[in-house]
Protein backbone atom coordinates (compact mmCIF):
# COMPACT_ATOMS: atom_id res chain seq x y z
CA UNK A 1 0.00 0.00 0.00
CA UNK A 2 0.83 3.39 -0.63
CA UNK A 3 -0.41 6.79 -1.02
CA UNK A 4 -0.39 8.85 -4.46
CA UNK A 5 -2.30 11.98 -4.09
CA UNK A 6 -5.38 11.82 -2.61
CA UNK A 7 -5.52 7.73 -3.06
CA UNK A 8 -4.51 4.59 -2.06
CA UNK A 9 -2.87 2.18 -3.99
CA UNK A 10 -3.31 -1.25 -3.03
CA UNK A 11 -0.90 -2.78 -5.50
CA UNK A 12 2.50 -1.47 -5.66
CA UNK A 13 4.86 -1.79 -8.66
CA UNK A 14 8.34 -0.96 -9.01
CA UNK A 15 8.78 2.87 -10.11
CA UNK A 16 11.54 4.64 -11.37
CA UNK A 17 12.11 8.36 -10.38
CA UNK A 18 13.46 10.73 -13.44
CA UNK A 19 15.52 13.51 -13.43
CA UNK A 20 14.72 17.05 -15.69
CA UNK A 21 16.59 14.84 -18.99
CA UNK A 22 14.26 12.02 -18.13
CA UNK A 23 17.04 9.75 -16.98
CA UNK A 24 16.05 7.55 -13.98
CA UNK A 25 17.63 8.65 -10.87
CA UNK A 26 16.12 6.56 -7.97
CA UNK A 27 13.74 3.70 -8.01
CA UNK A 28 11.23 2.72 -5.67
CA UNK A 29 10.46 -0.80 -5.19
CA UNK A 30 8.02 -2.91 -2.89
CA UNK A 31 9.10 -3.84 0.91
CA UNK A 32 9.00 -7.79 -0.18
CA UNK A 33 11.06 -7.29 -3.19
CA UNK A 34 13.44 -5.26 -1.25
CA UNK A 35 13.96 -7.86 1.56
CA UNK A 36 14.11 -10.89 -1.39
CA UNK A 37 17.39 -8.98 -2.61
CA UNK A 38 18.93 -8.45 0.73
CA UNK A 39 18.14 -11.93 1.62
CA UNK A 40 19.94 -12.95 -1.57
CA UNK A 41 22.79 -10.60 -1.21
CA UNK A 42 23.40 -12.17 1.98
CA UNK A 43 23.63 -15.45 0.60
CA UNK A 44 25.76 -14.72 -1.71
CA UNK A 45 28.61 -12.82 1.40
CA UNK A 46 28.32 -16.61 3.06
CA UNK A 47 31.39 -17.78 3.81
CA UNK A 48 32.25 -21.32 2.16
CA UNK A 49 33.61 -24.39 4.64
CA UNK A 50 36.90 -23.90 2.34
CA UNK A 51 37.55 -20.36 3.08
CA UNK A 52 36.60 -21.25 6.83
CA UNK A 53 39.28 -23.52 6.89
CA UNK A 54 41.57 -21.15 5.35
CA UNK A 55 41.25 -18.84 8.14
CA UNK A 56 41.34 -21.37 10.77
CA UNK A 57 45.03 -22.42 9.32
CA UNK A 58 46.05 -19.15 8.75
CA UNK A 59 45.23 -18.18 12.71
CA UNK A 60 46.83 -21.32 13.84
CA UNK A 61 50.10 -20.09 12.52
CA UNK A 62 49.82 -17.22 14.01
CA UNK A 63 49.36 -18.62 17.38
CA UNK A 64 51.71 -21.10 16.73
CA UNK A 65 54.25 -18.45 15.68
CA UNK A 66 55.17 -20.04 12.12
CA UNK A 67 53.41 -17.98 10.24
CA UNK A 68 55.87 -16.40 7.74
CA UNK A 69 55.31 -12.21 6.68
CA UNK A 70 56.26 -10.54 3.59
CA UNK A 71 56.77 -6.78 3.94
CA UNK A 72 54.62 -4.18 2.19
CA UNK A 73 57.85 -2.64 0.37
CA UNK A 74 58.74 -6.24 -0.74
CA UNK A 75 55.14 -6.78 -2.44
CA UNK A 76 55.34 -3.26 -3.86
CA UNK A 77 58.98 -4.13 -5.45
CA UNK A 78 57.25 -6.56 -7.43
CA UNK A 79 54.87 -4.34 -9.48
């Protein structure tokens, strides 16, 4: 629902907002549709079992003290 006017609009659609040159600027789109594609955008920022594992070797050599550091300067050398 939503107002326009002096009405109200029961069934929503996605609408675009135009500047002066009639180029779309904004869009307005319903509640639902907006939580579908933050629900999907946070499925796709879910961290795999793989890169889990990554992390949880990378920390352990840290703790451990083996894990091996290359210096800023040294990357930057190499471009």
């Amino acid at each position: 629902m939503f107002f326009t006017g002096n009405s109200l609009n029961l069934n929503m659609s996605t609408q675009f907002i135009k500047n002066d040159k009639g180029e779309k600027t904004a869009v307005i789109i319903p509640i639902k549709e907006y939580e579908d594609l933050l629900h999907q955008h946070h499925l796709s920022l879910e961290i795999t079992d793989e890169y889990k594992k990554m992390m949880d070797g990378m920390l352990e050599e840290e703790d451990s003290g083996k894990a091996d550091y290359v210096s800023f300067e040294h990357i930057k050398s190499k471009f």
